[in-house]
C-alpha atoms as a PDB file:
ATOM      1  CA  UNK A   1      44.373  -2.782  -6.454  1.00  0.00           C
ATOM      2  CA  UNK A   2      43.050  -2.386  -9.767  1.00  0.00           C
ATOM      3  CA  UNK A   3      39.356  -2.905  -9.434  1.00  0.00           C
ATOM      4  CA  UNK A   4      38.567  -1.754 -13.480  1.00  0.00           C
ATOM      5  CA  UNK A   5      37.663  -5.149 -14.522  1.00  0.00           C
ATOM      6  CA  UNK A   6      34.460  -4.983 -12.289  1.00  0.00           C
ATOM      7  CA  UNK A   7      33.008  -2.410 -15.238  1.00  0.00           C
ATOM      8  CA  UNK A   8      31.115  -0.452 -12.600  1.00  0.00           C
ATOM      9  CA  UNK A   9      27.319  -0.498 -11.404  1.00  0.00           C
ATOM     10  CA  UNK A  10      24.971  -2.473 -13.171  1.00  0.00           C
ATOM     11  CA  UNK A  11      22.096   0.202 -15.050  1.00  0.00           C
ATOM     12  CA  UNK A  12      19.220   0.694 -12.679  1.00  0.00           C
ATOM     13  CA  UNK A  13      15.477   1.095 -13.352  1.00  0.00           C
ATOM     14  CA  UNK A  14      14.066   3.476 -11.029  1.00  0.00           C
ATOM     15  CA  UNK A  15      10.402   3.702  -9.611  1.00  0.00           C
ATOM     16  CA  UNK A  16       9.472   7.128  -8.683  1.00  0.00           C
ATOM     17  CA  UNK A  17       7.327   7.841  -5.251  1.00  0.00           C
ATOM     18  CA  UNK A  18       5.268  10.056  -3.737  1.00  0.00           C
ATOM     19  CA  UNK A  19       4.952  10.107  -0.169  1.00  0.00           C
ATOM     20  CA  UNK A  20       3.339  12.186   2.635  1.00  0.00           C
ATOM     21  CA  UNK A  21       5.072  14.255   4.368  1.00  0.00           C
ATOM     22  CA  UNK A  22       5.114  12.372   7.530  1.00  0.00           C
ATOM     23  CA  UNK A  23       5.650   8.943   6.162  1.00  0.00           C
ATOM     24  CA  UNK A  24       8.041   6.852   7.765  1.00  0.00           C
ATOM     25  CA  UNK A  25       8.310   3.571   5.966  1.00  0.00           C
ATOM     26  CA  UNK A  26      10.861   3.822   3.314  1.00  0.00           C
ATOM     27  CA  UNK A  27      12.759   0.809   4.322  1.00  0.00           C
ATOM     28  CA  UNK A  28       9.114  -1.260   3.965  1.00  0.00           C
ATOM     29  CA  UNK A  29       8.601  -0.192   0.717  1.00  0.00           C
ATOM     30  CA  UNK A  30      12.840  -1.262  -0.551  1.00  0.00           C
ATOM     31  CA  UNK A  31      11.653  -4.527   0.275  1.00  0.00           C
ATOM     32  CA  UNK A  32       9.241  -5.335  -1.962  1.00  0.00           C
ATOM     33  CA  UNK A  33      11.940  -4.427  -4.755  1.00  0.00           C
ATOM     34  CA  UNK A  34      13.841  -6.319  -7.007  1.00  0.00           C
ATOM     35  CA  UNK A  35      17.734  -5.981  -7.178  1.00  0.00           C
ATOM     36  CA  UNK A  36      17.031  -4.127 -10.365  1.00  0.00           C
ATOM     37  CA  UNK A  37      14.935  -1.700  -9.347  1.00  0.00           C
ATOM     38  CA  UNK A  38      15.698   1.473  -7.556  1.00  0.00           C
ATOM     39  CA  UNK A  39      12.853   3.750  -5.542  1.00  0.00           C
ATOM     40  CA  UNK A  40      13.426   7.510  -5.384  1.00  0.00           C
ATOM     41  CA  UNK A  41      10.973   9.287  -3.212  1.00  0.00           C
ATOM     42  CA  UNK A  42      10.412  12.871  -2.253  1.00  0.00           C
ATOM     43  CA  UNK A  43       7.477  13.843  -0.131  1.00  0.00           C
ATOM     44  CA  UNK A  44       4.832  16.502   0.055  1.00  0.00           C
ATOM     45  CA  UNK A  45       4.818  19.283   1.675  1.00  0.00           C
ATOM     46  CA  UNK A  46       4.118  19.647   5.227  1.00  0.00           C
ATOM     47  CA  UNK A  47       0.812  20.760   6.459  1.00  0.00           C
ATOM     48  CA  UNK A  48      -0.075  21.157   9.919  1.00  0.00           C
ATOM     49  CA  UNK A  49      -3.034  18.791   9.949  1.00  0.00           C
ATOM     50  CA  UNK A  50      -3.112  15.303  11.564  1.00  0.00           C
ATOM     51  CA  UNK A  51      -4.429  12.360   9.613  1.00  0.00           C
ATOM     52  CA  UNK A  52      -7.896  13.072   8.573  1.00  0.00           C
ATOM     53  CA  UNK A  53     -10.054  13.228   5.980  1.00  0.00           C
ATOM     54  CA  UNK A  54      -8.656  16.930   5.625  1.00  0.00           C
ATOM     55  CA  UNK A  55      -5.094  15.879   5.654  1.00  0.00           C
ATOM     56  CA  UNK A  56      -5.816  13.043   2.604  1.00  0.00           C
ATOM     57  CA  UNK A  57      -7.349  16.233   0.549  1.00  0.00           C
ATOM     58  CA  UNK A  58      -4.354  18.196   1.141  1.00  0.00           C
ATOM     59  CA  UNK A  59      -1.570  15.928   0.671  1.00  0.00           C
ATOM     60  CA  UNK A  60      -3.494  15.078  -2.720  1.00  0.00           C
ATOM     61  CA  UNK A  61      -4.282  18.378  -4.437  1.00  0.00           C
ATOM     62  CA  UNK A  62      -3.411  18.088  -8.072  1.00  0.00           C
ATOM     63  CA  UNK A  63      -0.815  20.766  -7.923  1.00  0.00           C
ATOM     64  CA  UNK A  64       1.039  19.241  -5.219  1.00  0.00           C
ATOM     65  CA  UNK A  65       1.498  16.040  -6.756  1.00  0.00           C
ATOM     66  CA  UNK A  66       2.254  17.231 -10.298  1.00  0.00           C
ATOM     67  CA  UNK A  67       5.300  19.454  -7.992  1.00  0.00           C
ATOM     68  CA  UNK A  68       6.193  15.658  -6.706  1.00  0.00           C
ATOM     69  CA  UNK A  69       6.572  14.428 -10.101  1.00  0.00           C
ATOM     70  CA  UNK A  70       8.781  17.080 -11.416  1.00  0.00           C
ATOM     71  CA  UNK A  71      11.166  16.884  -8.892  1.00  0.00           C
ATOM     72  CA  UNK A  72      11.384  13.257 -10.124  1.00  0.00           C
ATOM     73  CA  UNK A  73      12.009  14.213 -13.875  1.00  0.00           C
ATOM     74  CA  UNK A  74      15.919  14.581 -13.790  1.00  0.00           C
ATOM     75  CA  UNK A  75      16.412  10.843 -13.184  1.00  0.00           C
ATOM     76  CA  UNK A  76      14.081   9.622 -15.638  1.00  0.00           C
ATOM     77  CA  UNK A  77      11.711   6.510 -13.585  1.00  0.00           C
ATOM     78  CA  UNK A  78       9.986   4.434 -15.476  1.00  0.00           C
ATOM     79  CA  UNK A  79       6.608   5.041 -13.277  1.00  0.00           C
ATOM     80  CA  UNK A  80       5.648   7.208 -10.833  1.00  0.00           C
ATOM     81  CA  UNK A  81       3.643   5.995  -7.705  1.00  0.00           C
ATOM     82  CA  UNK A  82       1.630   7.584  -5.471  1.00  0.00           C
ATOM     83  CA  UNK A  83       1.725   6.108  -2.147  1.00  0.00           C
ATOM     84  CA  UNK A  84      -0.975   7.245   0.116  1.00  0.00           C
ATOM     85  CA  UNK A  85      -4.082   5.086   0.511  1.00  0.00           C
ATOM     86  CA  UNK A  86      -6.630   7.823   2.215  1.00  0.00           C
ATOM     87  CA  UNK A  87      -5.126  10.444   0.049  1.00  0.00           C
ATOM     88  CA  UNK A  88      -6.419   8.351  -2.833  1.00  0.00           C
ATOM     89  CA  UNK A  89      -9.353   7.414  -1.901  1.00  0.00           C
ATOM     90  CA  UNK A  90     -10.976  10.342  -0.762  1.00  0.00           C
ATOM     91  CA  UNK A  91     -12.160  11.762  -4.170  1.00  0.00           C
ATOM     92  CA  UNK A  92     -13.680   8.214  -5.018  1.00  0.00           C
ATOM     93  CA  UNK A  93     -12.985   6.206  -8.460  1.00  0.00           C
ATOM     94  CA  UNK A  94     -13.034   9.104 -11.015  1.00  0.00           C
ATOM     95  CA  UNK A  95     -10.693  10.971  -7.923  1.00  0.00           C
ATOM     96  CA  UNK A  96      -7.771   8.707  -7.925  1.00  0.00           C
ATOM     97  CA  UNK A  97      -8.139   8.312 -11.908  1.00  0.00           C
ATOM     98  CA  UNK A  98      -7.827  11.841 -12.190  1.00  0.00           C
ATOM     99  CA  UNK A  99      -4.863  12.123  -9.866  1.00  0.00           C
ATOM    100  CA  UNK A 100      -3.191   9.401 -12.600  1.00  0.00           C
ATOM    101  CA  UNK A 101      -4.212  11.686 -15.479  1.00  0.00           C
ATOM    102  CA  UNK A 102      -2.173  14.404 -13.707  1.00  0.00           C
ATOM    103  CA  UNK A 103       0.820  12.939 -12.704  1.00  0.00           C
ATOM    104  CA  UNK A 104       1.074  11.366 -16.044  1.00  0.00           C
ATOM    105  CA  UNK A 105       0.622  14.572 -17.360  1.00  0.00           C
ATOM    106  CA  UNK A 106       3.172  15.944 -15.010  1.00  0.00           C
ATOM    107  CA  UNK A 107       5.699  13.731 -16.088  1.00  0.00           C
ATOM    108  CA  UNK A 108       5.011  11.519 -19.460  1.00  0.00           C
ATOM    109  CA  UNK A 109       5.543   8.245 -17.359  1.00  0.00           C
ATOM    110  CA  UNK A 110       2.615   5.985 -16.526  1.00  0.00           C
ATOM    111  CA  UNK A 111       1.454   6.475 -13.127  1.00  0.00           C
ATOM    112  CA  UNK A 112      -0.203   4.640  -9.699  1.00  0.00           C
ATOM    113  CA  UNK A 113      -1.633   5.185  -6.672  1.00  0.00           C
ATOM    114  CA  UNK A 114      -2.324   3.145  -4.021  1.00  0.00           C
ATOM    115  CA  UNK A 115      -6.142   3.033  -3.613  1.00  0.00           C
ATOM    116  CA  UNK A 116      -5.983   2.342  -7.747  1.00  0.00           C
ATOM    117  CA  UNK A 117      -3.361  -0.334  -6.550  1.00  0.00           C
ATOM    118  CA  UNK A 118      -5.612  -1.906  -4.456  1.00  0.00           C
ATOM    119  CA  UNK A 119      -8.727  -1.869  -6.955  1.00  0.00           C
ATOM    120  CA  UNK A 120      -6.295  -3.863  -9.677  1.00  0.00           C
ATOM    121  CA  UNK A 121      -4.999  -6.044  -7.013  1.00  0.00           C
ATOM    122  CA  UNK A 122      -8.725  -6.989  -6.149  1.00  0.00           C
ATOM    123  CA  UNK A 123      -9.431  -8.036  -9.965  1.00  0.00           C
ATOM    124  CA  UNK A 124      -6.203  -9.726 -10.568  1.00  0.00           C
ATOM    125  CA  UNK A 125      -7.750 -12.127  -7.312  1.00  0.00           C
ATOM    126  CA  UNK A 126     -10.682 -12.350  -8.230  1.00  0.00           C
ATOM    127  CA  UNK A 127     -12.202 -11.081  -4.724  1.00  0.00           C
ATOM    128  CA  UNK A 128     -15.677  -9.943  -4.176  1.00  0.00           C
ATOM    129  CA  UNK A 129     -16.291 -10.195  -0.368  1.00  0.00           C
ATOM    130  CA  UNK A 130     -12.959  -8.029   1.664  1.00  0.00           C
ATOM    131  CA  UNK A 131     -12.412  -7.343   5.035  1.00  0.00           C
ATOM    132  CA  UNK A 132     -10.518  -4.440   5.859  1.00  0.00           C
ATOM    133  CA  UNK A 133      -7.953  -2.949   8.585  1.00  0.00           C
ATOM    134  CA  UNK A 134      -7.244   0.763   9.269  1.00  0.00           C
ATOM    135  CA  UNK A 135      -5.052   2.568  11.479  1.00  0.00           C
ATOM    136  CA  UNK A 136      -7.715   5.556  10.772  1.00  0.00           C
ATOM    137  CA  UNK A 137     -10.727   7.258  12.712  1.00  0.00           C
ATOM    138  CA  UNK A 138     -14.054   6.061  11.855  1.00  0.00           C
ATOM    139  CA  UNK A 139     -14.722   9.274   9.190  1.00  0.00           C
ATOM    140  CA  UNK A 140     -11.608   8.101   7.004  1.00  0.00           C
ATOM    141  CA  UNK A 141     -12.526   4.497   7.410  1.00  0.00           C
ATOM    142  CA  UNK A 142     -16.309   4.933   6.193  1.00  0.00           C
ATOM    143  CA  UNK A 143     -14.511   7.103   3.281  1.00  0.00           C
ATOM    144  CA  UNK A 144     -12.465   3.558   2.509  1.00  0.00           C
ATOM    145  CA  UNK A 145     -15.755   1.602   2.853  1.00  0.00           C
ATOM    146  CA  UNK A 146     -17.137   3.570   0.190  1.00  0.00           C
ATOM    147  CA  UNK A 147     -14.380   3.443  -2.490  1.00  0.00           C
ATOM    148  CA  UNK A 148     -14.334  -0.263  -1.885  1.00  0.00           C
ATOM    149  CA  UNK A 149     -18.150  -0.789  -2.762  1.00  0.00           C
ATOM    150  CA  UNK A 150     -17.876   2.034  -5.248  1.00  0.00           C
ATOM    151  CA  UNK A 151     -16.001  -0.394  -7.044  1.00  0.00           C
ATOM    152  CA  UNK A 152     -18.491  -3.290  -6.805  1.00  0.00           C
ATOM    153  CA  UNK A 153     -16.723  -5.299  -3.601  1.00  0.00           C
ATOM    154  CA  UNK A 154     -18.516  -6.194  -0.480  1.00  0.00           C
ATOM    155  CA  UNK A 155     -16.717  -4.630   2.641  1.00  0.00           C
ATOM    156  CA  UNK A 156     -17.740  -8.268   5.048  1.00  0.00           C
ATOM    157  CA  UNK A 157     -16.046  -6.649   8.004  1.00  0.00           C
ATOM    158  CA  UNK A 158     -13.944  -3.717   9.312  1.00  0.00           C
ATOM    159  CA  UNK A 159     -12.044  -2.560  11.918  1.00  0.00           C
ATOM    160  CA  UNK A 160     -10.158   0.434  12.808  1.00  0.00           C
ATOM    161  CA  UNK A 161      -7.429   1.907  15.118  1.00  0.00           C
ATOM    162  CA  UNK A 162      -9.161   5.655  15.212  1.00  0.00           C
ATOM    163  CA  UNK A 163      -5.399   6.920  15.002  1.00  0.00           C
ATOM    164  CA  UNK A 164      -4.445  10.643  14.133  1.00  0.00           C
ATOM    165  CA  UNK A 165      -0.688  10.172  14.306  1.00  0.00           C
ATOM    166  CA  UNK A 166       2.166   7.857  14.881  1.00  0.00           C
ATOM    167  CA  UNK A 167       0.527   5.287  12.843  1.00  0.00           C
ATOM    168  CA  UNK A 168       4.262   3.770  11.280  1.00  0.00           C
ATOM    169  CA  UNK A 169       4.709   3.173  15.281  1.00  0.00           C
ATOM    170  CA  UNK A 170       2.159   0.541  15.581  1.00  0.00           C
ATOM    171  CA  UNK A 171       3.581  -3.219  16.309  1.00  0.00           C
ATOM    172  CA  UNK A 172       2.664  -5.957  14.271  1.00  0.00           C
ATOM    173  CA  UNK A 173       0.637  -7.718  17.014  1.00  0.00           C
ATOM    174  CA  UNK A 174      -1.503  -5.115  16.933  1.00  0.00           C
ATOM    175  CA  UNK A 175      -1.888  -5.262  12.959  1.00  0.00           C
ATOM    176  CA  UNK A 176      -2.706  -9.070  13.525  1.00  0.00           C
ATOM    177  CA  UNK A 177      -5.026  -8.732  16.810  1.00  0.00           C
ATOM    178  CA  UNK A 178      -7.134  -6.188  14.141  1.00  0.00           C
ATOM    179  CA  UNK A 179      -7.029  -8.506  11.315  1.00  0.00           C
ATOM    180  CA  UNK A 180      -8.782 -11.242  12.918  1.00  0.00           C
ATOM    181  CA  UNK A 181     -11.320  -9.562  14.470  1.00  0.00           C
ATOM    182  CA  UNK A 182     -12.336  -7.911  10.643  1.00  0.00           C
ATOM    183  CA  UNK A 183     -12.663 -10.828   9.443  1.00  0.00           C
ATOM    184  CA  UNK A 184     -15.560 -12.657  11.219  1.00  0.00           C
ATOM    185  CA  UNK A 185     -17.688 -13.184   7.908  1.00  0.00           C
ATOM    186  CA  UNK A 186     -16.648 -14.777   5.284  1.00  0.00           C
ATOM    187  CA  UNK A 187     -14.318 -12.831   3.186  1.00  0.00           C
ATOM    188  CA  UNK A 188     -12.668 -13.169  -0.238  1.00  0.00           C
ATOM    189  CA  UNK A 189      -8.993 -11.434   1.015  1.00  0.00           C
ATOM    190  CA  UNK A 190      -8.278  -8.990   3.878  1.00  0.00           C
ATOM    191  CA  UNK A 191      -6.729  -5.814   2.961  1.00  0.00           C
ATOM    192  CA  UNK A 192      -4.536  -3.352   5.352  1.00  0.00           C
ATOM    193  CA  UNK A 193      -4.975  -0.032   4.944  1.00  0.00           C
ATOM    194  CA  UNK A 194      -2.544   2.811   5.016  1.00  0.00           C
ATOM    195  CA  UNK A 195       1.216   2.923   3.634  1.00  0.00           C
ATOM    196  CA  UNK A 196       2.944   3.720   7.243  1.00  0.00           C
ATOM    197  CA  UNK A 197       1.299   1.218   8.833  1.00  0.00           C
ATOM    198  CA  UNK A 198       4.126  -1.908   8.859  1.00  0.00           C
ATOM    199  CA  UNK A 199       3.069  -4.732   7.011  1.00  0.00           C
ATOM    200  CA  UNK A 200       5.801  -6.821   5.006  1.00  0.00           C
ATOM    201  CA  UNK A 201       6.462  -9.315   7.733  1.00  0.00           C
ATOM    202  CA  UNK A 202       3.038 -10.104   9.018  1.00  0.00           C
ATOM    203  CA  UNK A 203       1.311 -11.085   5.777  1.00  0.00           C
ATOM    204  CA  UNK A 204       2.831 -14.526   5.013  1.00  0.00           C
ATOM    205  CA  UNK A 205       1.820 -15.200   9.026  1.00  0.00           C
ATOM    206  CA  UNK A 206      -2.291 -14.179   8.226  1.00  0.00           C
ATOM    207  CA  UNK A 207      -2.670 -15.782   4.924  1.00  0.00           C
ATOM    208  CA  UNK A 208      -1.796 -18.726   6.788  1.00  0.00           C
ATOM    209  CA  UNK A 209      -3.339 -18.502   9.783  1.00  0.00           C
ATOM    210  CA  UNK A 210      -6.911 -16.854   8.031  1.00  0.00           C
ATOM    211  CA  UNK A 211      -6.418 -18.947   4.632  1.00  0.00           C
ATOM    212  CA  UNK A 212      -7.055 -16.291   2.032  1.00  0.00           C
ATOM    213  CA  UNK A 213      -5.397 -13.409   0.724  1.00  0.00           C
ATOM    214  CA  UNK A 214      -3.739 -10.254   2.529  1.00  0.00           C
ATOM    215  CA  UNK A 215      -3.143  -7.289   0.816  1.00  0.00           C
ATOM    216  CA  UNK A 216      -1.404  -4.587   2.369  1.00  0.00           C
ATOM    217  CA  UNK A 217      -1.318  -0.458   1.476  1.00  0.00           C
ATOM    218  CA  UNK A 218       2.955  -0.802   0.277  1.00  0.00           C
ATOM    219  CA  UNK A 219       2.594  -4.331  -0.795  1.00  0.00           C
ATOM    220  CA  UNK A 220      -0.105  -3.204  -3.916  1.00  0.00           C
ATOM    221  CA  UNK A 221       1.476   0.124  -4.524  1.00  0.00           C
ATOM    222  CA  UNK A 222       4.939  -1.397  -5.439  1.00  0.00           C
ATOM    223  CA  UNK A 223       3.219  -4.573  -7.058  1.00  0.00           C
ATOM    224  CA  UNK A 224       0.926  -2.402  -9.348  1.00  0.00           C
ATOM    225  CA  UNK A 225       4.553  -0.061  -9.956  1.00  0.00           C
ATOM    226  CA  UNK A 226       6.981  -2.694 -11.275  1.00  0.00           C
ATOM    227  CA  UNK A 227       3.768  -4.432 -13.006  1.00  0.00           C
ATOM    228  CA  UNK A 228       4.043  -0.954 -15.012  1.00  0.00           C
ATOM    229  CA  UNK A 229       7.687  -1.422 -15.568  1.00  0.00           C
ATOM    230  CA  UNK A 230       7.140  -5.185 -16.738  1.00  0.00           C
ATOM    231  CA  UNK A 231       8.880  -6.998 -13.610  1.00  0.00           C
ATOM    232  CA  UNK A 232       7.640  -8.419 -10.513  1.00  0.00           C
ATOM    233  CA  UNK A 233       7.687  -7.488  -6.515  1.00  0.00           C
ATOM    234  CA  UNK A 234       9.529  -9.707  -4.220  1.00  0.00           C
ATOM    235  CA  UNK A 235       8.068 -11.331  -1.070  1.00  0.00           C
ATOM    236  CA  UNK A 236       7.460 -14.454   0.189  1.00  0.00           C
ATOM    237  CA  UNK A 237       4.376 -16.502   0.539  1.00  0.00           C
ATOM    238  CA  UNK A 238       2.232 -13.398  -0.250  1.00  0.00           C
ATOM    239  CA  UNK A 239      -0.317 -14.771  -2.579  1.00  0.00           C
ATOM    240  CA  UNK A 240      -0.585 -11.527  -4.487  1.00  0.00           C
ATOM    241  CA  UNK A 241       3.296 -12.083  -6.060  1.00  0.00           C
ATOM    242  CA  UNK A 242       4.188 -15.609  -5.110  1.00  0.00           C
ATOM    243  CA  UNK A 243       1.552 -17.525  -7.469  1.00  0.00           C
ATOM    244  CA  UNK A 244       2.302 -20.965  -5.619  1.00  0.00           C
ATOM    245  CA  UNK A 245       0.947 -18.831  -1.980  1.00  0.00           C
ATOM    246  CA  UNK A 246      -2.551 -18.474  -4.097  1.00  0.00           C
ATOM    247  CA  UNK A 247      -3.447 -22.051  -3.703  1.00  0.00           C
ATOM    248  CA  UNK A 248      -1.954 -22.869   0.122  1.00  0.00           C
ATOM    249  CA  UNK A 249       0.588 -24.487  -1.122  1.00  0.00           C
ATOM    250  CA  UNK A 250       3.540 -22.483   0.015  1.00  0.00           C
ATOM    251  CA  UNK A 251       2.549 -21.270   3.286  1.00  0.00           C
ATOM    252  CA  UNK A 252       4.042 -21.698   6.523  1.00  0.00           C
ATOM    253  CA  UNK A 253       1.837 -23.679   9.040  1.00  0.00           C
ATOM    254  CA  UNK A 254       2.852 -21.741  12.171  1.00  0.00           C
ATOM    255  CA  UNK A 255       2.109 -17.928  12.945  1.00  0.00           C
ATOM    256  CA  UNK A 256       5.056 -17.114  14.890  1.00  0.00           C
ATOM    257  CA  UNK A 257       4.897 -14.634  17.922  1.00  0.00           C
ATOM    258  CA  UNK A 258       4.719 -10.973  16.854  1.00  0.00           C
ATOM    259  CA  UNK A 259       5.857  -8.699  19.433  1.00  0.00           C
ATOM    260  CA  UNK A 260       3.325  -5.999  20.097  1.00  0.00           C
ATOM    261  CA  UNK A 261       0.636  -4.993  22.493  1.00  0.00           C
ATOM    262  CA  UNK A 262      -3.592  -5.818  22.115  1.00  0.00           C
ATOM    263  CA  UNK A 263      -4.932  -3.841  19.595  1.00  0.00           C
ATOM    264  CA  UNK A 264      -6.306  -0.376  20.477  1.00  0.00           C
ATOM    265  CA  UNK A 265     -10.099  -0.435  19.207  1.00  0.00           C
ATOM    266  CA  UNK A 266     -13.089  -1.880  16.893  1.00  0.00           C
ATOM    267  CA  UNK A 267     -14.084  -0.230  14.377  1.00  0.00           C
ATOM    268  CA  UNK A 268     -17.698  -0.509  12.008  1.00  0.00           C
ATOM    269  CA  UNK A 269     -18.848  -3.949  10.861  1.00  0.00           C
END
């Protein structure tokens, strides 16, 4: 069967990532990507250090993500992301900027990373007040707390997981169970910390159920990345990409059951 007339592939535009070592959540990320888009992701080296405010300093040295980038020359992305929230945080505002200088430096392409993500994400809503979620221990989520208000948002609540490992493991109910007990003052948006903690199917179910905005560690990384490349994400009834989700309008009523256990533990207020 001659199959000629198909013409081959259609030209792909290609995103590249940088991952930790120990993150698990490729298939999360794919689906916040257009048909048009393709990820390629390599991964830092691995350190013997469990998540910490340590391990965020490691996987984020300069060097290491400059190495990241290079691999990713040969096949020419458009933009380079960075997709560790802690591990761009940790150095503050003029931290994660710098980590953009060298990337882009690394590779000539315009770069992200995910605590920058979130930052842009925050403007583009218009939120003042968050609430926030982390898998983390309390030293890594006081470390968010203060790149949030560095930035001129009020943290309204918190709560945390105090987690060291594993985290891509935890079960959406959990995510939820956490979710509503950060937000218990009134909040602009709610955002969920940490790209391998699972996200993509429980945010439609929380904006509807807490009325406001969820933003999630993956969801603003690959939003602020194809922003860069001049096309959109992909998900439904997430008010950060569906505009019609911004103003209720498009989301669903019910919050399904999400399989899962009771979350673990409260963190800071």
């Amino acid at each position: 069967m001659d199959i000629s007339f198909l013409g081959g592939p259609r030209p792909q535009r290609g995103v590249g990532v940088i991952a930790p070592f120990d993150f698990a959540l490729d298939r999360e990320l794919w689906r916040w990507v257009p048909d048009e888009v393709s990820l390629h992701l390599t991964r830092t080296p691995y350190v013997p250090v469990e998540v910490s405010l340590d391990l965020a300093r490691l996987v984020s040295e300069h060097e290491t993500l400059s190495d990241g980038v290079r691999t990713l020359t040969a096949i020419s992305p458009e933009v380079v992301a960075y997709a560790c929230t802690s591990g761009s945080f940790v150095a503050g505002i003029a931290g994660e900027r710098a980590m953009c200088a060298a990337m882009t430096h690394a590779g000539a392409v315009p770069a992200v990373t995910t605590s920058g993500a979130l930052l842009e994400a925050l403007s583009d809503l218009g939120v003042r007040r968050v609430a926030l979620v982390t898998p983390y221990t309390v030293s890594v989520t006081r470390a968010l707390e203060a790149y949030v208000a560095e930035a001129g948002v009020l943290v309204t609540g918190c709560a945390y997981m105090g987690l060291t490992r594993h985290i891509w493991k935890v079960p959406y109910r959990d995510v939820a169970d956490m979710a509503r007990r950060a937000v218990r003052r009134a909040a602009d948006a709610l955002f969920i910390s940490c790209t391998n903690l699972p996200t993509y199917d429980v945010i439609p179910q929380l904006e509807a159920e807490l009325r406001m905005p969820v933003l999630s560690a993956n969801q603003v990384t690959m939003w602020a990345a194809l922003r860069r490349m001049g096309t959109r994400a992909v998900g439904p009834y997430q008010a950060l990409i569906d505009p019609a989700a911004r103003d209720g309008s498009a989301l669903p009523d019910v919050l399904p059951n999400l399989p899962g256990e009771e979350q673990q533990q409260e963190g800071p207020t």
